[in-house]
C-alpha atoms as a PDB file:
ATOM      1  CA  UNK A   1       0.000   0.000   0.000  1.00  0.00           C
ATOM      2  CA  UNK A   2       1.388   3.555  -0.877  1.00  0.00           C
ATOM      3  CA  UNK A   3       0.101   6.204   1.145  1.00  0.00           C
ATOM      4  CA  UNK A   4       0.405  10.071  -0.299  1.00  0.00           C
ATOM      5  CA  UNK A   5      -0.987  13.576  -0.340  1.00  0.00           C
ATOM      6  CA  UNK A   6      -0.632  13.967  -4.286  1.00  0.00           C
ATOM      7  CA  UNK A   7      -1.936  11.376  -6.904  1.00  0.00           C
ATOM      8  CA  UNK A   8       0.527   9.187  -7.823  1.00  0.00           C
ATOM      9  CA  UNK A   9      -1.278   6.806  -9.956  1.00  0.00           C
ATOM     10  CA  UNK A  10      -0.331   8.336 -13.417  1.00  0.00           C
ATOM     11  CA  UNK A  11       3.578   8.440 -11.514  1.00  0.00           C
ATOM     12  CA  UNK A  12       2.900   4.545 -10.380  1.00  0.00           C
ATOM     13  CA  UNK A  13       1.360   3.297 -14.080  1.00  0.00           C
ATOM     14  CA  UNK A  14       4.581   4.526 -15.575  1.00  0.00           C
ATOM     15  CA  UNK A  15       7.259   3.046 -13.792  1.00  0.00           C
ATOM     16  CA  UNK A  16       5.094  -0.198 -13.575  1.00  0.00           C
ATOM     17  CA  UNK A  17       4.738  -0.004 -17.580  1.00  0.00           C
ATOM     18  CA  UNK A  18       8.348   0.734 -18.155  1.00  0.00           C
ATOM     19  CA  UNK A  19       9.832  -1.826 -16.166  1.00  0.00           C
ATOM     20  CA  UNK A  20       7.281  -4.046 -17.663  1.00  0.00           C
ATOM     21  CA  UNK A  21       5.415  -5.219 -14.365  1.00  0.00           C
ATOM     22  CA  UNK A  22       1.732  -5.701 -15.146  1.00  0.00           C
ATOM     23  CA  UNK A  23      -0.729  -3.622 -13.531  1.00  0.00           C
ATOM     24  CA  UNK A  24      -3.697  -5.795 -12.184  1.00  0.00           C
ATOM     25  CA  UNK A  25      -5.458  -3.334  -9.770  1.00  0.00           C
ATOM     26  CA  UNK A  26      -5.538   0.154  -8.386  1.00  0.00           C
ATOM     27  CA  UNK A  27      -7.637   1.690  -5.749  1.00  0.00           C
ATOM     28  CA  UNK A  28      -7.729   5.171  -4.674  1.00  0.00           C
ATOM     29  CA  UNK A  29      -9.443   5.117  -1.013  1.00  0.00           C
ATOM     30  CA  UNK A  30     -11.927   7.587  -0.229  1.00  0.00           C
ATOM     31  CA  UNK A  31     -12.516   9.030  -4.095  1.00  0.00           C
ATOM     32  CA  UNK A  32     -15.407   6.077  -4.169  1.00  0.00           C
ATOM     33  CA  UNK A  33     -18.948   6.897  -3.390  1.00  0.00           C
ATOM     34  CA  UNK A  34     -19.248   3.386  -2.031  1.00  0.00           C
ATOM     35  CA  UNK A  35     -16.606   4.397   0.905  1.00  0.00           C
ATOM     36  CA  UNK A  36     -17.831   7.821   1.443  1.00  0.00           C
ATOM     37  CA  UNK A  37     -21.005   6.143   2.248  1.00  0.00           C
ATOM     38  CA  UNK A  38     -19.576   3.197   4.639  1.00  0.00           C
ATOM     39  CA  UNK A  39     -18.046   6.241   6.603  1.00  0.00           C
ATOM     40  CA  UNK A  40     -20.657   8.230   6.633  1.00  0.00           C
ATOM     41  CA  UNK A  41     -23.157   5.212   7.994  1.00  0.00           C
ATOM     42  CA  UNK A  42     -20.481   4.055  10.346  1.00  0.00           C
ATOM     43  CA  UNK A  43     -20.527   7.158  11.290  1.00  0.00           C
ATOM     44  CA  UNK A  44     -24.086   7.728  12.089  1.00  0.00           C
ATOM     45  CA  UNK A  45     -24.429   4.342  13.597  1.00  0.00           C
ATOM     46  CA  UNK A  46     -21.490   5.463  16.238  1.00  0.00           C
ATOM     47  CA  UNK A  47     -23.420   8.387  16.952  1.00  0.00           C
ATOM     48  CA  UNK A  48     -26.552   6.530  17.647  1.00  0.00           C
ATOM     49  CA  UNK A  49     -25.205   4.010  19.666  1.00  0.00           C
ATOM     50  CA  UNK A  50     -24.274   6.923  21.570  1.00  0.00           C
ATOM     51  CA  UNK A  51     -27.740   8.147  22.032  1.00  0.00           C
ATOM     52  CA  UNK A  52     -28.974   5.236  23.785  1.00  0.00           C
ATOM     53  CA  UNK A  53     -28.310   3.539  27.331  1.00  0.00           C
ATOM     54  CA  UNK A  54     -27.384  -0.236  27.908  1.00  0.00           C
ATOM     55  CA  UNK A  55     -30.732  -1.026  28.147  1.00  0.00           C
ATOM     56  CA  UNK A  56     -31.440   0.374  24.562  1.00  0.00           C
ATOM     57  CA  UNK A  57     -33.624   3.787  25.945  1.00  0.00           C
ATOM     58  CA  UNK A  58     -32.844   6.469  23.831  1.00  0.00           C
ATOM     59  CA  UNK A  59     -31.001   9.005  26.307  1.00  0.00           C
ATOM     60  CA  UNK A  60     -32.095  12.439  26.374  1.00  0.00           C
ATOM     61  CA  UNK A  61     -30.462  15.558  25.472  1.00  0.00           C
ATOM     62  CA  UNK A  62     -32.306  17.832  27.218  1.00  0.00           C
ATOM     63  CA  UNK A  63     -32.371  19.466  31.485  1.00  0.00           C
ATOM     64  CA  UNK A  64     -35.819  19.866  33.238  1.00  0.00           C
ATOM     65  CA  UNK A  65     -35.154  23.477  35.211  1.00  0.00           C
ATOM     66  CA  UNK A  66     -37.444  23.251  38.064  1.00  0.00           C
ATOM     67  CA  UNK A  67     -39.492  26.673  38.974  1.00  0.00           C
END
């Protein structure tokens, strides 16, 4: 795995191609809409496991004042 903060694939397919090494696959993580949404659901479902107590009662996120 190559980890960067500039796209390297064009950098990657050319030194594989001229040192003829064949190229099977190449993922760029996080540029999919299929990951974007497994984060954002993970996400979510962090967030709402949050929300509720062990017995599974949503907690609230609101204080009664008394007057």
């Amino acid at each position: 795995m190559i980890s960067s903060s500039k796209d390297l694939r064009s950098d990657i397919t050319r030194f594989l191609g001229t040192h003829e090494y064949k190229l099977l696959h190449m993922h760029q993580k996080g540029g999919d809409l299929d990951e974007i949404y497994r984060v954002y659901f993970e996400e979510a479902e962090k967030e709402g496991d949050e929300d509720h107590d062990k017995n599974g009662s949503r907690k609230h996120r609101f204080s009664h004042r008394g007057t």
